[in-house]
C-alpha atoms as a PDB file:
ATOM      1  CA  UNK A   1      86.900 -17.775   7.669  1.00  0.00           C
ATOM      2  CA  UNK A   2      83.884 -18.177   5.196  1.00  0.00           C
ATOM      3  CA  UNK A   3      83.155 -15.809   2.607  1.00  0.00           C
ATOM      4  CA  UNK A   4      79.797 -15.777   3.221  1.00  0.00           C
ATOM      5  CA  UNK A   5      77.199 -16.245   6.082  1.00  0.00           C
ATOM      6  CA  UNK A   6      73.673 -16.606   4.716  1.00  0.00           C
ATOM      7  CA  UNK A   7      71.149 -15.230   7.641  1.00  0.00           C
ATOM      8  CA  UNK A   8      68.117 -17.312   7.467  1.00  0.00           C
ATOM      9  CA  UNK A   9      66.153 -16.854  10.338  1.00  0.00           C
ATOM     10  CA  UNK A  10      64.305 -13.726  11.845  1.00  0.00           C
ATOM     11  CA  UNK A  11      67.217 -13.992  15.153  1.00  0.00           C
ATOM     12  CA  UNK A  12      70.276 -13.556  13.275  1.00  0.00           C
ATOM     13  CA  UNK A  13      68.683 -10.769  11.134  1.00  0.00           C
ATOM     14  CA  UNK A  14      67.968  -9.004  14.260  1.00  0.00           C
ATOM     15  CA  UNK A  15      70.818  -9.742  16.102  1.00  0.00           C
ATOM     16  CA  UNK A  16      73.190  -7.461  13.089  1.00  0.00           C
ATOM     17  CA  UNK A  17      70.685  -5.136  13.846  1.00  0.00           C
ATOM     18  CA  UNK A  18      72.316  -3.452  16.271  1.00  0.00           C
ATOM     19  CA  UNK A  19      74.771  -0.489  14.637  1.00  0.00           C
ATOM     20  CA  UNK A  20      77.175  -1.267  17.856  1.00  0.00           C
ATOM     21  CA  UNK A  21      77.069  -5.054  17.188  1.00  0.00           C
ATOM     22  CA  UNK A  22      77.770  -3.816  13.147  1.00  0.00           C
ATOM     23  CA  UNK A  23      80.715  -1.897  14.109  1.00  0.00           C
ATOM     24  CA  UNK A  24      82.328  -5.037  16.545  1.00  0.00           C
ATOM     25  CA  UNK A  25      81.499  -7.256  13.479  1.00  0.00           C
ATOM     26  CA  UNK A  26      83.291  -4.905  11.076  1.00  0.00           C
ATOM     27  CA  UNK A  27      86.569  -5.403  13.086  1.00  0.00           C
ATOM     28  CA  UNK A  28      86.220  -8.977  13.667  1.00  0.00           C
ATOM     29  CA  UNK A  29      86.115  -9.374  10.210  1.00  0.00           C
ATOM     30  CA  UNK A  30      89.472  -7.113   9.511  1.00  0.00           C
ATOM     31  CA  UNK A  31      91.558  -9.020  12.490  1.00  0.00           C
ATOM     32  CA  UNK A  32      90.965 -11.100  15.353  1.00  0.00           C
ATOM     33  CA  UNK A  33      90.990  -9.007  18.770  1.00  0.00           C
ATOM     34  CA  UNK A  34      90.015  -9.643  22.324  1.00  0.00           C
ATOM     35  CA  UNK A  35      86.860  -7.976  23.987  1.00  0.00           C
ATOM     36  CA  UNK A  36      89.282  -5.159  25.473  1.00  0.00           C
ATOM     37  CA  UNK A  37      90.919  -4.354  21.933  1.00  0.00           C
ATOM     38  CA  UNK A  38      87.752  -4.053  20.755  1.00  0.00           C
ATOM     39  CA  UNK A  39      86.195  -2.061  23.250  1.00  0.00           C
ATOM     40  CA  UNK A  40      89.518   0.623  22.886  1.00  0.00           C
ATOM     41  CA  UNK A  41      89.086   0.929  19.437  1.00  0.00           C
ATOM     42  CA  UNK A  42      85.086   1.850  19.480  1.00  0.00           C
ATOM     43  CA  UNK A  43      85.447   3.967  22.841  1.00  0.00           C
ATOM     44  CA  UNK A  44      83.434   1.449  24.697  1.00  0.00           C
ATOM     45  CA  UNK A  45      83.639  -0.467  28.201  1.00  0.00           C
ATOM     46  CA  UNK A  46      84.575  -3.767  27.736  1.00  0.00           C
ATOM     47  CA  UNK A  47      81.389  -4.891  29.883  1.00  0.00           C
ATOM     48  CA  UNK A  48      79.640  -3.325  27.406  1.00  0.00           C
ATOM     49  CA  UNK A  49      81.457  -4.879  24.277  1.00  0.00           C
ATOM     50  CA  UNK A  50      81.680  -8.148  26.044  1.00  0.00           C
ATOM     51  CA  UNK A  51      77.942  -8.443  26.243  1.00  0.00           C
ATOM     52  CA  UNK A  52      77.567  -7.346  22.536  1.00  0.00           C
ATOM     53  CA  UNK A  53      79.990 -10.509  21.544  1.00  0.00           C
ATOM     54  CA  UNK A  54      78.872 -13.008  23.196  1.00  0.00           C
ATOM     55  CA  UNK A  55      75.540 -12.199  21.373  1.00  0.00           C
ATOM     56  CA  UNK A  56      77.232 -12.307  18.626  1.00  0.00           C
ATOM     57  CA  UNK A  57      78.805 -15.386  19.659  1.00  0.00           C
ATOM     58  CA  UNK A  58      75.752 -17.102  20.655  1.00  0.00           C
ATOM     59  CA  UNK A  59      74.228 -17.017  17.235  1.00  0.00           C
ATOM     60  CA  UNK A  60      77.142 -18.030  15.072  1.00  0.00           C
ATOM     61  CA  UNK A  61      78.610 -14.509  13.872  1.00  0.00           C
ATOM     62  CA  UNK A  62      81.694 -14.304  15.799  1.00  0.00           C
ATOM     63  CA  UNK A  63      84.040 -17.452  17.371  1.00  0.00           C
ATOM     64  CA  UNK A  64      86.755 -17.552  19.936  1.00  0.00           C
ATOM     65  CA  UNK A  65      89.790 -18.790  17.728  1.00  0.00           C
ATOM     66  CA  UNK A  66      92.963 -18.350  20.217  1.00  0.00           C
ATOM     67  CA  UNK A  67      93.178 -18.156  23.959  1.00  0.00           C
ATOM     68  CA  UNK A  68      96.056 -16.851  25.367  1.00  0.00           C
ATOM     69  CA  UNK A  69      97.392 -16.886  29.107  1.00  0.00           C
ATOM     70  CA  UNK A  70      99.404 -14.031  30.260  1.00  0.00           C
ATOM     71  CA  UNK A  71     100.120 -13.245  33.549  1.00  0.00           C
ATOM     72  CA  UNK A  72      97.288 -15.909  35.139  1.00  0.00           C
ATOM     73  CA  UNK A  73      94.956 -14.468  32.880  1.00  0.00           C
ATOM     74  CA  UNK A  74      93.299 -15.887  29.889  1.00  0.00           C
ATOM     75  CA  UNK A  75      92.910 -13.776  26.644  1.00  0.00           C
ATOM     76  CA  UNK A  76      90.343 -14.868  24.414  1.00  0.00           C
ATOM     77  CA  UNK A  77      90.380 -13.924  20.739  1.00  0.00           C
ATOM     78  CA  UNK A  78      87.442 -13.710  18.841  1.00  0.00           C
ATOM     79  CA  UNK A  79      87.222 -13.410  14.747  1.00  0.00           C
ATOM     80  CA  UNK A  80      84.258 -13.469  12.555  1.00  0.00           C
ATOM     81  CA  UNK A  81      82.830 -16.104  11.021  1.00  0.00           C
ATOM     82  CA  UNK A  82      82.714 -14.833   7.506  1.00  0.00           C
ATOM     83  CA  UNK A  83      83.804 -11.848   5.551  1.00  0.00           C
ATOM     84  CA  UNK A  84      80.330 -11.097   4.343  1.00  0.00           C
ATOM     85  CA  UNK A  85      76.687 -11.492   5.421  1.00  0.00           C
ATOM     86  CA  UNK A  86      73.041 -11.866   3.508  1.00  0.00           C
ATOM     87  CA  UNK A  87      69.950 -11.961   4.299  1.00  0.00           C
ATOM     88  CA  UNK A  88      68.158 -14.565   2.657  1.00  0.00           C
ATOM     89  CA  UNK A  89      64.830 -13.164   2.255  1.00  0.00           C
ATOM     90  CA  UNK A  90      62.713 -16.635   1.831  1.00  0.00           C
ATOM     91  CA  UNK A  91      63.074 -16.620   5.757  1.00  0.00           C
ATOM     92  CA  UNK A  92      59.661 -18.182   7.375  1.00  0.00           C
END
């Protein structure tokens, strides 16, 4: 994990600024969890949290880093990228 993530572009800015993608980020960034972990510690469906990471994932915030099979289904754990984000406020 970094210790910072520079946010450079007008995207990634607006992709953190959801307070429901904040809050997944938050606990990505304490431990690495699956979508359903997540989801039971915010009070959320998982549909709902699995929609918000994979935004997440998309642009570079959050990462799959295990994948584990239990029962004939695969677990995917996702951790942040960095402990701490900035905006870089040259952005074009």
């Amino acid at each position: 994990m970094e210790e910072l993530l520079v946010l450079n572009s007008p995207e990634k800015v607006k992709i953190i600024s959801d307070k429901l993608r904040i809050s997944v980020l938050k606990i990505l960034i304490e431990k690495q969890a699956t979508v359903k972990q997540v989801a039971d510690i915010l009070g959320q469906s998982s549909a709902k949290i699995h929609y918000h990471v994979k935004e997440l994932e998309k642009q570079g915030f959050v990462r799959i880093v295990e994948v584990v099979e239990k029962g004939g289904i695969l677990e995917k754990y996702y951790r942040a990228v960095a402990k701490n984000y900035k905006v870089d406020y040259m952005i074009s």
